[in-house]
N, C-alpha and C. Protein backbone atom coordinates (compact mmCIF):
# COMPACT_ATOMS: atom_id res chain seq x y z
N UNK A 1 -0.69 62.61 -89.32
CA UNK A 1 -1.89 61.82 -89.51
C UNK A 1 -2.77 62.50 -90.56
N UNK A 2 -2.97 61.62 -91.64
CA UNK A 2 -3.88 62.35 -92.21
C UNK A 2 -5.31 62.79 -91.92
N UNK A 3 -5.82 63.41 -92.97
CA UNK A 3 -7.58 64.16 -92.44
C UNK A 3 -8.73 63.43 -92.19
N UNK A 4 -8.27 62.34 -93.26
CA UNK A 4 -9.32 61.31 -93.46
C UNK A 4 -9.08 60.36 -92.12
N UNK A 5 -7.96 59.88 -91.72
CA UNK A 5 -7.50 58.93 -90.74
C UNK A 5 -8.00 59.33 -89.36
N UNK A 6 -7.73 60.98 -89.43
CA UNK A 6 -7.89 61.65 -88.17
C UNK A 6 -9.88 61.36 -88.18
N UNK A 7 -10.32 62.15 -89.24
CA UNK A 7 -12.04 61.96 -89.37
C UNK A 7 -12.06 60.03 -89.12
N UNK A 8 -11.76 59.57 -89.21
CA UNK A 8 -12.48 57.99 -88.71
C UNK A 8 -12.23 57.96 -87.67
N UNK A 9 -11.08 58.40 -86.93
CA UNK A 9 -10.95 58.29 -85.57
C UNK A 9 -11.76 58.87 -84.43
N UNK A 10 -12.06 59.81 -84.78
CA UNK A 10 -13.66 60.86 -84.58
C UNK A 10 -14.53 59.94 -84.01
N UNK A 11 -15.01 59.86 -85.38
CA UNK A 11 -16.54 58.56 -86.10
C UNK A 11 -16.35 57.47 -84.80
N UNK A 12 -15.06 56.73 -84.61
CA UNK A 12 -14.52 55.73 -84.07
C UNK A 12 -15.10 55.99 -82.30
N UNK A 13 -14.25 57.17 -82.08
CA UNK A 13 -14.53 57.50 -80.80
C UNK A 13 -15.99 58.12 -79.98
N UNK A 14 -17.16 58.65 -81.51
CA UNK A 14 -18.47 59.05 -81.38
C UNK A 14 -18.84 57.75 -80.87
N UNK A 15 -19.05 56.01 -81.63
CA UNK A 15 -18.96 55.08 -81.76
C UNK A 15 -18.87 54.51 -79.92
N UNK A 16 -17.61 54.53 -79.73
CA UNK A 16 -17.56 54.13 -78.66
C UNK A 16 -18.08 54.46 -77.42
N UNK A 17 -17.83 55.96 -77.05
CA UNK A 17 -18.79 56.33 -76.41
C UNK A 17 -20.16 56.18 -76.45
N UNK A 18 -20.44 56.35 -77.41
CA UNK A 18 -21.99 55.24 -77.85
C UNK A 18 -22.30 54.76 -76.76
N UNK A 19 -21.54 53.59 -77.40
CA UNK A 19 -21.53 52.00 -76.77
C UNK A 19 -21.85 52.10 -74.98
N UNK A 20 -20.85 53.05 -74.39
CA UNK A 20 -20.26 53.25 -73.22
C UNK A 20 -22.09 53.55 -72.64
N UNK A 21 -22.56 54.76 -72.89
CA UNK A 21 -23.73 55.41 -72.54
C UNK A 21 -24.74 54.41 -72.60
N UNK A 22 -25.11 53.71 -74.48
CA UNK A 22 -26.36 53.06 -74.15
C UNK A 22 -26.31 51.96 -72.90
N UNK A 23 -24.77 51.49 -72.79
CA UNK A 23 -24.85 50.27 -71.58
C UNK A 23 -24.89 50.54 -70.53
N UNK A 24 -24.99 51.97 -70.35
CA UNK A 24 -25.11 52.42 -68.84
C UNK A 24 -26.90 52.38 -68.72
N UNK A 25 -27.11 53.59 -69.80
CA UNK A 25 -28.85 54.00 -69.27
C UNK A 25 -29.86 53.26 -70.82
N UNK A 26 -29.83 52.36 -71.48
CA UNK A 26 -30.49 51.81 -72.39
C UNK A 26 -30.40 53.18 -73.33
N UNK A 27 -31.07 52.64 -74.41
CA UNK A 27 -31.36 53.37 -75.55
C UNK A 27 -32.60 54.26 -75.15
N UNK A 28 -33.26 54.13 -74.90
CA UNK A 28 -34.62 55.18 -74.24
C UNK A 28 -34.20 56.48 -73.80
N UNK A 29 -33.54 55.98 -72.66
CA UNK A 29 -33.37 56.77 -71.82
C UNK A 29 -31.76 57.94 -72.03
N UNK A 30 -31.16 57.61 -73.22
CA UNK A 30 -29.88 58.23 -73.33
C UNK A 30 -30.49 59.22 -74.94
N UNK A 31 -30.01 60.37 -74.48
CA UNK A 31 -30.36 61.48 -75.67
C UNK A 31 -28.96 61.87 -76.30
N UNK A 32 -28.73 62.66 -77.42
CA UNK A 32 -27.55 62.31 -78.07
C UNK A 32 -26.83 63.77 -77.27
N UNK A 33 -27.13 64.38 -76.51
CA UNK A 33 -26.51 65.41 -75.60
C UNK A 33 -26.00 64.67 -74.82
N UNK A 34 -26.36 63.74 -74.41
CA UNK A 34 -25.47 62.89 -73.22
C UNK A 34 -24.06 62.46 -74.06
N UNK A 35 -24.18 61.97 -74.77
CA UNK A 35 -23.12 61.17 -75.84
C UNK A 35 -22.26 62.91 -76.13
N UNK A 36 -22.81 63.37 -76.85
CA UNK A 36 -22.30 64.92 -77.45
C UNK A 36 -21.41 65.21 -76.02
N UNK A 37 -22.22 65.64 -74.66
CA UNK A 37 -21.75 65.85 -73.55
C UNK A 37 -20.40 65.38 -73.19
N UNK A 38 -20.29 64.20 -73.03
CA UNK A 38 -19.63 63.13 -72.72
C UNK A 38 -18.25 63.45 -73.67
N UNK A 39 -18.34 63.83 -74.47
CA UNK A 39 -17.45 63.93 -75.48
C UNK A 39 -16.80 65.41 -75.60
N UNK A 40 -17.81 66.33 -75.18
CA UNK A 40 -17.54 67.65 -75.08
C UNK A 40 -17.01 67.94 -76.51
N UNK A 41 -18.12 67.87 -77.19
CA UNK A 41 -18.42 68.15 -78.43
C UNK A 41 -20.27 68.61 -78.85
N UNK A 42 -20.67 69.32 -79.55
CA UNK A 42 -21.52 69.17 -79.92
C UNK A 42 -22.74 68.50 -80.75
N UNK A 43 -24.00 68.45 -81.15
CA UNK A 43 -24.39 67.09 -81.68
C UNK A 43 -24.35 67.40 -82.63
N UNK A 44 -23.54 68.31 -83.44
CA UNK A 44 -23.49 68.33 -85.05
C UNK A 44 -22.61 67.50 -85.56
N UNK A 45 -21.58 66.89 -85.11
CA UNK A 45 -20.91 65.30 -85.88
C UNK A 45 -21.84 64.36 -85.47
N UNK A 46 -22.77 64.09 -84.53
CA UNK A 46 -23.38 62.58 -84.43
C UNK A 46 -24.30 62.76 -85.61
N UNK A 47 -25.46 63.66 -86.11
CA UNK A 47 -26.08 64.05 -87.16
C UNK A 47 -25.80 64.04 -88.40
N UNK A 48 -23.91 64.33 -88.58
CA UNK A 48 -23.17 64.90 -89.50
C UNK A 48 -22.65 62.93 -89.99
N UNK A 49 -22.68 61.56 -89.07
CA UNK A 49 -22.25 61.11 -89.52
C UNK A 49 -23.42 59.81 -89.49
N UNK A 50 -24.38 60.08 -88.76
CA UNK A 50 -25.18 59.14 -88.11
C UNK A 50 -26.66 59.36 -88.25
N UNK A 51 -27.08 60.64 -88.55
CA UNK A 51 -28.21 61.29 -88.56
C UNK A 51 -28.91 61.45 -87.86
N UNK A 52 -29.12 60.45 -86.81
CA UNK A 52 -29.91 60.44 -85.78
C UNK A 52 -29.81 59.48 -84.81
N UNK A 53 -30.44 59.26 -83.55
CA UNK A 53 -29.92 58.45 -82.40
C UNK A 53 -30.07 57.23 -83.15
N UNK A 54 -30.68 56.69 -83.75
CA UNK A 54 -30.83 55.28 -83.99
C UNK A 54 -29.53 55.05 -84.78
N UNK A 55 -29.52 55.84 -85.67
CA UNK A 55 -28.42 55.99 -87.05
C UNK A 55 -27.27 55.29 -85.71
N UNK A 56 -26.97 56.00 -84.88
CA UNK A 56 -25.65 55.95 -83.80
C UNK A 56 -25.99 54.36 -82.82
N UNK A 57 -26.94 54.54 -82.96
CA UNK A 57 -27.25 52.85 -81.85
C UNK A 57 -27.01 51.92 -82.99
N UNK A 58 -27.07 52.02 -83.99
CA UNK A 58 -27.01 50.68 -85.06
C UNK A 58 -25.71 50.84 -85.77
N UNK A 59 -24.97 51.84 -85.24
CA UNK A 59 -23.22 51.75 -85.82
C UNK A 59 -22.61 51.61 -84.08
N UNK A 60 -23.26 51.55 -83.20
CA UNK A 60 -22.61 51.04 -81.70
C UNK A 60 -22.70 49.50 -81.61
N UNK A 61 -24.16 49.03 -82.36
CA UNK A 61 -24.51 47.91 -82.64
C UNK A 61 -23.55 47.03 -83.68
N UNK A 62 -23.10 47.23 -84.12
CA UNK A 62 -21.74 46.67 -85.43
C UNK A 62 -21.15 46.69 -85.19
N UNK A 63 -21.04 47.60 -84.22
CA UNK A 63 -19.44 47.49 -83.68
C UNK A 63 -19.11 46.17 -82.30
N UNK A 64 -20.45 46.19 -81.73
CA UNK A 64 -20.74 45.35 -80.76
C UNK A 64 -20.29 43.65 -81.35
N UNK A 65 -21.21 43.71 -82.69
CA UNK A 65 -21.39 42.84 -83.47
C UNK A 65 -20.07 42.26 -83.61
N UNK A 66 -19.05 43.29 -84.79
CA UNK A 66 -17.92 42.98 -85.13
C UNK A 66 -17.02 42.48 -83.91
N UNK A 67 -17.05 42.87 -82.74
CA UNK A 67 -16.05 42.80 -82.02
C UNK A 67 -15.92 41.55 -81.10
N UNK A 68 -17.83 40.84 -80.99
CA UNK A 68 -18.20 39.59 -81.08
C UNK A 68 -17.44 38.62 -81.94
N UNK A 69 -17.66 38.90 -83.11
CA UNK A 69 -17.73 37.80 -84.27
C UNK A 69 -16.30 37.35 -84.20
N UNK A 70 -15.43 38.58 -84.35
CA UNK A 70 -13.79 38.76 -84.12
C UNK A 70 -13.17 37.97 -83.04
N UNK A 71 -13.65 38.16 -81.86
CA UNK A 71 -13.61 37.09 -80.83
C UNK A 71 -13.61 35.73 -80.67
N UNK A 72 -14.80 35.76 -80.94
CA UNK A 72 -14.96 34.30 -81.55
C UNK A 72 -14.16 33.55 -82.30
N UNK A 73 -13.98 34.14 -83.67
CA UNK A 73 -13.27 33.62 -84.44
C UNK A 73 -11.82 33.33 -84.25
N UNK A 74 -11.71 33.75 -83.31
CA UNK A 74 -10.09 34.15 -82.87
C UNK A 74 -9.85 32.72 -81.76
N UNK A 75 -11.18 32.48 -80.92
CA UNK A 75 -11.02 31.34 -79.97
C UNK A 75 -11.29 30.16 -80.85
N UNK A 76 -12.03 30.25 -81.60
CA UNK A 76 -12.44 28.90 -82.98
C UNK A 76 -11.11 28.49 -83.24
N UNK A 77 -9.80 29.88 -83.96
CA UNK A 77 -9.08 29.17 -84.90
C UNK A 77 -8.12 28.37 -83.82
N UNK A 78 -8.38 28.64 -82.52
CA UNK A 78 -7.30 28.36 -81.84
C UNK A 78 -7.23 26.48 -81.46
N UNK A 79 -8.21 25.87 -82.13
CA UNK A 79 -8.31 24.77 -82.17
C UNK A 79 -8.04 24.02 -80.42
N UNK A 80 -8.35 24.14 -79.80
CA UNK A 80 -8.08 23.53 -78.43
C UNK A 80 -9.11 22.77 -78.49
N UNK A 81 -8.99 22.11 -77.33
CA UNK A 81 -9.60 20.21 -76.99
C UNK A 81 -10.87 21.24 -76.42
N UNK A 82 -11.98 20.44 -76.42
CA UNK A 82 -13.27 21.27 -76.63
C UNK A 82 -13.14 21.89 -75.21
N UNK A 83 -13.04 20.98 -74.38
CA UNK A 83 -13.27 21.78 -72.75
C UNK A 83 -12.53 22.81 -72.65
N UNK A 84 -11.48 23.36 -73.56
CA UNK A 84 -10.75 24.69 -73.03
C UNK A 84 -11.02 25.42 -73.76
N UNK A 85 -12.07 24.82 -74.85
CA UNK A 85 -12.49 25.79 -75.67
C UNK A 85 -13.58 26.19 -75.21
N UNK A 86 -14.25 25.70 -74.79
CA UNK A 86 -15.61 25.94 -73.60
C UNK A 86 -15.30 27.18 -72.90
N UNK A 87 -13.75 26.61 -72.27
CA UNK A 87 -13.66 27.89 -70.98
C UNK A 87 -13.54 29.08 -71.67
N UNK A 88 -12.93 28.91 -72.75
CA UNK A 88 -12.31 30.45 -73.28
C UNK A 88 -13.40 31.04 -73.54
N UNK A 89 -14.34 30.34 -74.24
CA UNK A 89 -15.17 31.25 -75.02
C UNK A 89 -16.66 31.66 -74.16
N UNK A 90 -16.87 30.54 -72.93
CA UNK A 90 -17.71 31.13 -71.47
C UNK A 90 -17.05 32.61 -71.05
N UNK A 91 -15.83 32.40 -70.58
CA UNK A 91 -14.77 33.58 -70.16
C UNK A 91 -15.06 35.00 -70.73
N UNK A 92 -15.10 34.64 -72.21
CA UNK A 92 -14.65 35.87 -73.12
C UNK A 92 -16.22 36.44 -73.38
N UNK A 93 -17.69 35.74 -73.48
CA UNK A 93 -18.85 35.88 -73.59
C UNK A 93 -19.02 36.72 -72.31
N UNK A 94 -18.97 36.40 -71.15
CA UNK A 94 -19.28 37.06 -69.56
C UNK A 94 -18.70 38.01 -69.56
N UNK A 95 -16.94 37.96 -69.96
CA UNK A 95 -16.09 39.20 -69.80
C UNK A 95 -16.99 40.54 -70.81
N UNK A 96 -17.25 40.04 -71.94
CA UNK A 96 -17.80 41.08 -72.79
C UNK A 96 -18.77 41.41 -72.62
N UNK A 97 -19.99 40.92 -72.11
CA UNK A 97 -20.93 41.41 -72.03
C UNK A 97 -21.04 42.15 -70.57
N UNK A 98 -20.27 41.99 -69.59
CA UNK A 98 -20.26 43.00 -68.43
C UNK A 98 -19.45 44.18 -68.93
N UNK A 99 -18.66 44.17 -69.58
CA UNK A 99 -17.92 45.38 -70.21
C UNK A 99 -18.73 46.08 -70.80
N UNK A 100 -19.29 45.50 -72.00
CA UNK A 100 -20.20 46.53 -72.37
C UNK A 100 -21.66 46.61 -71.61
N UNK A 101 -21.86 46.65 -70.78
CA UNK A 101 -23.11 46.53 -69.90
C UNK A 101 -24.24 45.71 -70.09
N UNK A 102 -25.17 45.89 -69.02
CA UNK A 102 -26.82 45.30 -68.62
C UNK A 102 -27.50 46.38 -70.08
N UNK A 103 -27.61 47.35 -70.13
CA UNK A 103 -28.58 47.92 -70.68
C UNK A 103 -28.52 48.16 -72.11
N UNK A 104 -27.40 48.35 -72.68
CA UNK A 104 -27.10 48.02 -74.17
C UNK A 104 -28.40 47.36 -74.91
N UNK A 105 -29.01 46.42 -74.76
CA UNK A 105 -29.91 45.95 -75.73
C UNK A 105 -31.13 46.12 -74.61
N UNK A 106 -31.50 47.14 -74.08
CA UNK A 106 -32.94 47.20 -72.90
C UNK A 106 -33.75 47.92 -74.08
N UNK A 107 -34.66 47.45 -74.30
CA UNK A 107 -35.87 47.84 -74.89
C UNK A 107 -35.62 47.27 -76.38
N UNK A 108 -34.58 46.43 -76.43
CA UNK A 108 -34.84 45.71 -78.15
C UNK A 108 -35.75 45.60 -78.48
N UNK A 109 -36.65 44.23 -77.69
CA UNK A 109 -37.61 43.64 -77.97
C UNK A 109 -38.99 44.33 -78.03
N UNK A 110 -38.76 45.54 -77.15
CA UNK A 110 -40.00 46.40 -76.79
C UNK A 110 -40.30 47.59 -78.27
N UNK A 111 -39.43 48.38 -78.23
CA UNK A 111 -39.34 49.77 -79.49
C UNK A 111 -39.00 49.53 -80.47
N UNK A 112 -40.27 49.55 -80.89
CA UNK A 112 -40.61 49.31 -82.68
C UNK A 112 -39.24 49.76 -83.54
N UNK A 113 -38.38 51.12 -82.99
CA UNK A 113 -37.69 51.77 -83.68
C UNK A 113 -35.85 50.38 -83.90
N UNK A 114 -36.00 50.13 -83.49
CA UNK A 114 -35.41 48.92 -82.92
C UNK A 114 -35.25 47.86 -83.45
N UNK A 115 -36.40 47.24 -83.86
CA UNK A 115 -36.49 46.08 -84.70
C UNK A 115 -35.31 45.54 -85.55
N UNK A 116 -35.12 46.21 -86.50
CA UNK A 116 -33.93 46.09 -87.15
C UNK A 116 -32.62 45.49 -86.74
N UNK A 117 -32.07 46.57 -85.47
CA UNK A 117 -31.31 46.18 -84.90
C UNK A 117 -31.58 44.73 -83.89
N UNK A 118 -32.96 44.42 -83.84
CA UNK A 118 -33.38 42.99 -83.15
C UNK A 118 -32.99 42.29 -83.98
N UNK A 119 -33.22 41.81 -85.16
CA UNK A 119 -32.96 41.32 -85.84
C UNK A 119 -31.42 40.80 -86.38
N UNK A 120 -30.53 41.70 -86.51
CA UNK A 120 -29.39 41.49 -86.72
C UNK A 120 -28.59 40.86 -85.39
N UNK A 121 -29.44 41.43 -84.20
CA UNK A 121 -28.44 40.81 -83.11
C UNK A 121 -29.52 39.66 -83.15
N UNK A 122 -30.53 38.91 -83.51
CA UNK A 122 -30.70 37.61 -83.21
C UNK A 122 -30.08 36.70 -84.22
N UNK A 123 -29.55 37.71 -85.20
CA UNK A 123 -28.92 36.43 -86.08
C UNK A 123 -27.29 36.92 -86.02
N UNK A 124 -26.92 37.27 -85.46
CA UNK A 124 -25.22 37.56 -84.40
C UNK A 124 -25.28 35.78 -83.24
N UNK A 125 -26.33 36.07 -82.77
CA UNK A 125 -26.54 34.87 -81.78
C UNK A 125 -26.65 33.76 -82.57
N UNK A 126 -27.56 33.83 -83.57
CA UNK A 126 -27.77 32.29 -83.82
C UNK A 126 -26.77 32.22 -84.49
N UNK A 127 -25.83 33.17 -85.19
CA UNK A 127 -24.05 33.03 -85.91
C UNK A 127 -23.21 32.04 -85.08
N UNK A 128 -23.46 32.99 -84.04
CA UNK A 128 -22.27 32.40 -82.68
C UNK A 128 -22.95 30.81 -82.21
N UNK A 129 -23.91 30.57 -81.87
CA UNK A 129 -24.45 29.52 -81.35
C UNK A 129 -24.43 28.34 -82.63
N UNK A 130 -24.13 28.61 -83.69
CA UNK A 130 -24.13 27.54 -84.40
C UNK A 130 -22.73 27.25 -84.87
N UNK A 131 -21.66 28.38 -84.66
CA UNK A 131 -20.11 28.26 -84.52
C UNK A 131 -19.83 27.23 -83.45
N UNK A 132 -20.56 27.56 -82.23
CA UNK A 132 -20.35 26.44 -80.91
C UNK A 132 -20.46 24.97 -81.59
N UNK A 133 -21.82 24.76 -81.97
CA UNK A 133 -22.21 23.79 -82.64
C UNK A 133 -21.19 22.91 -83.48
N UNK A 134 -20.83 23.69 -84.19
CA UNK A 134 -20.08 22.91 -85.62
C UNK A 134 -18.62 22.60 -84.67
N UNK A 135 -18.28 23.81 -83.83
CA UNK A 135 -17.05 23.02 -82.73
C UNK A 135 -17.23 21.43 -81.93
N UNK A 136 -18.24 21.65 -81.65
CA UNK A 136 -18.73 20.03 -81.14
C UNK A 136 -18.76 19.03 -81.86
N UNK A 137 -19.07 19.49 -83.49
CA UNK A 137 -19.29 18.24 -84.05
C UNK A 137 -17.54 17.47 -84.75
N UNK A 138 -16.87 18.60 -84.70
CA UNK A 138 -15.42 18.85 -85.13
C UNK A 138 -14.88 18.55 -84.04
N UNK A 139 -15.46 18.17 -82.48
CA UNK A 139 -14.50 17.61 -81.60
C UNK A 139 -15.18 16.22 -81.27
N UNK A 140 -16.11 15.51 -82.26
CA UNK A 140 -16.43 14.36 -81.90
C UNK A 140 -15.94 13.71 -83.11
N UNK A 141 -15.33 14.43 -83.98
CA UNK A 141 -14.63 13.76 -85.57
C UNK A 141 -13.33 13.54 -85.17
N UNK A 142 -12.82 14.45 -84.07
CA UNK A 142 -11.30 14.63 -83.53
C UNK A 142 -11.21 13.26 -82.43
N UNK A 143 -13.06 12.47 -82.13
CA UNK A 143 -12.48 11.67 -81.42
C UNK A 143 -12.95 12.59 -79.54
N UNK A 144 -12.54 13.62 -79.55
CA UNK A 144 -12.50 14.10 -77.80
C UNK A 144 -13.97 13.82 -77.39
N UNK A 145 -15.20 14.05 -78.27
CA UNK A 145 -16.78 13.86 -77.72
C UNK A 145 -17.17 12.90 -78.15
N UNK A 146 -17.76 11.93 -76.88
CA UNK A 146 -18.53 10.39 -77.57
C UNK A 146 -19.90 10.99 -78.38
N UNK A 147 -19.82 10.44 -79.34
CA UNK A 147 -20.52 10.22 -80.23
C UNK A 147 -22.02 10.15 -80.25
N UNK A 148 -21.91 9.29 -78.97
CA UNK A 148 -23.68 9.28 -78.58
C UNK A 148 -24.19 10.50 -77.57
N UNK A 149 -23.66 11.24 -77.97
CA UNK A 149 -24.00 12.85 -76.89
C UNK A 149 -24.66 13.55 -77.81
N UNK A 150 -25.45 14.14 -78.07
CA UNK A 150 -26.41 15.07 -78.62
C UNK A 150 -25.40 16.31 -78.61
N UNK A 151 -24.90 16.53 -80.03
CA UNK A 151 -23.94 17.83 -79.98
C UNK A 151 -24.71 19.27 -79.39
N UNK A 152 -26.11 19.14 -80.12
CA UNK A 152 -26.78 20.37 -79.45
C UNK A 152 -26.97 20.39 -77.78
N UNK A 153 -26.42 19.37 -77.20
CA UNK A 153 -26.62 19.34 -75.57
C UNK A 153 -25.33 20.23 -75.02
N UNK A 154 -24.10 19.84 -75.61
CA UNK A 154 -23.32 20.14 -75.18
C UNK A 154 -23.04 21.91 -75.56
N UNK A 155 -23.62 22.24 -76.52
CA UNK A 155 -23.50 23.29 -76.83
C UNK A 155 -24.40 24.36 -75.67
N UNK A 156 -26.02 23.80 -75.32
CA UNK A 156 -26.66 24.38 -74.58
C UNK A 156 -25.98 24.22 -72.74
N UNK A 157 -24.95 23.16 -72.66
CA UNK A 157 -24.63 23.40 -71.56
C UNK A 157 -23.41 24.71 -71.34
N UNK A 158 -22.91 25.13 -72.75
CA UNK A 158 -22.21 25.95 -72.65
C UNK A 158 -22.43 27.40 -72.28
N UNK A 159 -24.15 27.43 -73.00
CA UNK A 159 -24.77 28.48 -72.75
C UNK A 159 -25.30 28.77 -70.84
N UNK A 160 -25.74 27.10 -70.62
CA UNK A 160 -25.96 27.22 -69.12
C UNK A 160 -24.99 28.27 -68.32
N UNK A 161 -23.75 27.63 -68.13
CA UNK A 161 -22.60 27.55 -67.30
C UNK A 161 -22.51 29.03 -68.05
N UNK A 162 -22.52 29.60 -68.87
CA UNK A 162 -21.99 31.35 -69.80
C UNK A 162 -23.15 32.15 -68.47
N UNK A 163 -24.30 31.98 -68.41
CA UNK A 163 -25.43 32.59 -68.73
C UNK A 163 -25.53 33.04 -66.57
N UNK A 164 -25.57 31.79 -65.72
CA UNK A 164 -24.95 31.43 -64.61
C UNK A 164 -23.87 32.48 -63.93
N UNK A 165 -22.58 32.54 -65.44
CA UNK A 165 -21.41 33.37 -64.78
C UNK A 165 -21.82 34.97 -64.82
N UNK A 166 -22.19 35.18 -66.19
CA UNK A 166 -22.81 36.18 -66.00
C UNK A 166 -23.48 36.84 -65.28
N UNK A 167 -24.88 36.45 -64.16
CA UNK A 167 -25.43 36.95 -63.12
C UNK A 167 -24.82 37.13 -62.30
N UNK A 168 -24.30 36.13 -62.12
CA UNK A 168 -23.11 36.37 -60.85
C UNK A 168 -22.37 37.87 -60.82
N UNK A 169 -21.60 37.95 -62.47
CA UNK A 169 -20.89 38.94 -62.58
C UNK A 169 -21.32 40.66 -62.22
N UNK A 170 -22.97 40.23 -62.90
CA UNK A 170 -23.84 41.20 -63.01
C UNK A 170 -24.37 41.66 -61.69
N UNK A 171 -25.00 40.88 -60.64
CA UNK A 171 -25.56 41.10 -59.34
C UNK A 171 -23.49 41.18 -58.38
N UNK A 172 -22.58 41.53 -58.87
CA UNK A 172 -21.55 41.82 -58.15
C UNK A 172 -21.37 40.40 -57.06
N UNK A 173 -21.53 39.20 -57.60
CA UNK A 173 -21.62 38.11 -56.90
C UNK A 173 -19.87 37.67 -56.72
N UNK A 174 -19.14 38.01 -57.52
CA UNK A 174 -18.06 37.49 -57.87
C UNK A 174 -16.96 38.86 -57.72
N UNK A 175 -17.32 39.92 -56.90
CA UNK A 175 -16.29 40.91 -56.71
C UNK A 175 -15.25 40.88 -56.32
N UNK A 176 -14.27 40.99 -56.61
CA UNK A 176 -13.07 40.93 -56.12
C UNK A 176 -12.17 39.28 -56.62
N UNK A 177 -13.03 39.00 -57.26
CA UNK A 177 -11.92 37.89 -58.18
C UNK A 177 -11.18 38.14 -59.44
N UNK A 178 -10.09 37.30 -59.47
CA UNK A 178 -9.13 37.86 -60.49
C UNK A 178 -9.97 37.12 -61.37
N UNK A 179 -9.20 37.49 -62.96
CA UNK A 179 -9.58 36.76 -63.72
C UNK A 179 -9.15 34.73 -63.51
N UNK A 180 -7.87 34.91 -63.17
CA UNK A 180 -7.45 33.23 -62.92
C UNK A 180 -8.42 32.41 -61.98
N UNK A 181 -9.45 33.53 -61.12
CA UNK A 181 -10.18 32.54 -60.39
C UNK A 181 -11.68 32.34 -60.40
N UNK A 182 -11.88 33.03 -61.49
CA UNK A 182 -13.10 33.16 -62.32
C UNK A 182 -13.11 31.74 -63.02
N UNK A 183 -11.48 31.93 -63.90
CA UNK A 183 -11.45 30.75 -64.94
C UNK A 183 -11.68 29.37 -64.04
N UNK A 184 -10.71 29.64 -62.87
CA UNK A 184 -10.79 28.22 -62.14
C UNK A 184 -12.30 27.78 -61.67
N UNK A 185 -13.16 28.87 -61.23
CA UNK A 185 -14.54 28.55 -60.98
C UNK A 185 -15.14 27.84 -62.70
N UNK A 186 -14.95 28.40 -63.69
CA UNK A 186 -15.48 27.76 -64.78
C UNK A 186 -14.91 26.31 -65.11
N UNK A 187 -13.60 25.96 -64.98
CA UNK A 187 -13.18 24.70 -64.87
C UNK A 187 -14.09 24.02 -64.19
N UNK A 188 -14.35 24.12 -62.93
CA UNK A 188 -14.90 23.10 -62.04
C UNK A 188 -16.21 22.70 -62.38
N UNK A 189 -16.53 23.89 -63.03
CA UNK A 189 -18.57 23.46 -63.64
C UNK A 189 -18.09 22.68 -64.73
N UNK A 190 -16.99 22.97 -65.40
CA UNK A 190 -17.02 22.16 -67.14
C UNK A 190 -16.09 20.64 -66.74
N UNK A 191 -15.77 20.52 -65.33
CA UNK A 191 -15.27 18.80 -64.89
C UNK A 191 -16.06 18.05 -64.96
N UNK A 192 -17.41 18.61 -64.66
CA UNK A 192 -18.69 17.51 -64.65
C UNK A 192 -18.98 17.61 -66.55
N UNK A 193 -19.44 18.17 -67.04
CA UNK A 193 -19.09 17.98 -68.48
C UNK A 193 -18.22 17.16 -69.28
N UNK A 194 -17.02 17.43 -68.92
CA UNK A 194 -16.13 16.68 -69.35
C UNK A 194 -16.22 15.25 -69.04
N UNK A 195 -16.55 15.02 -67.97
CA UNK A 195 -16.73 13.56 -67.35
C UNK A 195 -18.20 12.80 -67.97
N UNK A 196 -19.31 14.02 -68.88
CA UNK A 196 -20.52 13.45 -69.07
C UNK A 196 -20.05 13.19 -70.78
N UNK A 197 -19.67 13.79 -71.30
CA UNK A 197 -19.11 13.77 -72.66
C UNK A 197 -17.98 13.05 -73.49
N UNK A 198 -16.91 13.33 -72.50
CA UNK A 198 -15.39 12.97 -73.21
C UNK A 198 -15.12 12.02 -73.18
N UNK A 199 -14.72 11.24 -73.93
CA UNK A 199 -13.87 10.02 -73.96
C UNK A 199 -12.66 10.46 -73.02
């Protein structure tokens, strides 16, 4: 392996652990000894590549970002009839955001230091939320959504039924279900949908 390959893999794994920590205890509350700790390394590579905690929350943040967008794009190209595209991409929104935790973005809105990174994740969201969008309008050209449905309705019911699974996931409402019966619980909310929408 080369030096350079081996050094990104580093960077890669500073990165992730990141990720791991701020979603446990927010950004406030996590110092870069915890991360350094965690790694059993010292904080002269987070400095050496990141400069400082924020430097490291806004390359945990891109990565968050990228791994979003990637997702997405991946359930988009897959062209399915909108309702299974619904499920996938409810599924894959809940799955990811309990993975990477509750606290990951705790104090966005609050610490000035932050902003920045507010910013980029509100326009990550309005990315994704207007990808939903243009899927709706591309499944009422395909014919599957009547026409007289307000595409932005159907999109905000997607967010409902996402937003719903999530608490659940989050308050441990749903412990001990597989993934197949998660999905089957999301089917049954998106039957009434389907029945308000679809031809």
């Amino acid at each position: 392996m080369s030096t350079q390959s081996n050094e990104s893999n580093k960077v890669m794994d500073l990165i992730k652990k990141a990720v791991e920590i701020f979603s446990i205890k927010g950004y406030e509350a996590t110092s870069l000894s915890d991360i350094a700790g965690a790694l059993g390394i010292s904080r002269g590579p987070i400095y050496y590549h990141f400069k400082d905690k924020y430097g490291l929350y806004k390359a945990a943040f891109e990565y968050f970002d990228n791994d979003v967008r990637e997702s997405h794009a991946k359930i988009v190209a897959q062209d399915k009839h909108i309702i299974n595209f619904m499920e996938d991409v409810i599924y894959d929104c809940a799955e990811r955001n309990t993975r990477f935790g509750p606290n990951l973005f705790f104090g966005i809105d609050t610490i000035e230091e932050l902003y920045p990174v507010k910013e980029m994740y509100d326009k990550l969201n309005k990315d994704i939320y207007q990808e939903k969008l243009d899927y709706v309008y591309r499944s009422m050209e395909k014919g599957e959504v009547r026409r007289s449905i307000d595409p932005k309705q159907i999109a905000d019911l997607i967010y409902l039924i996402y937003l719903g699974l999530l608490n659940s996931l989050q308050t441990n409402m749903l412990v001990g279900y597989s993934e197949n019966e998660i999905r089957n619980l999301i089917r049954v909310l998106l039957s009434g949908i389907e029945r308000y929408c679809c031809d």
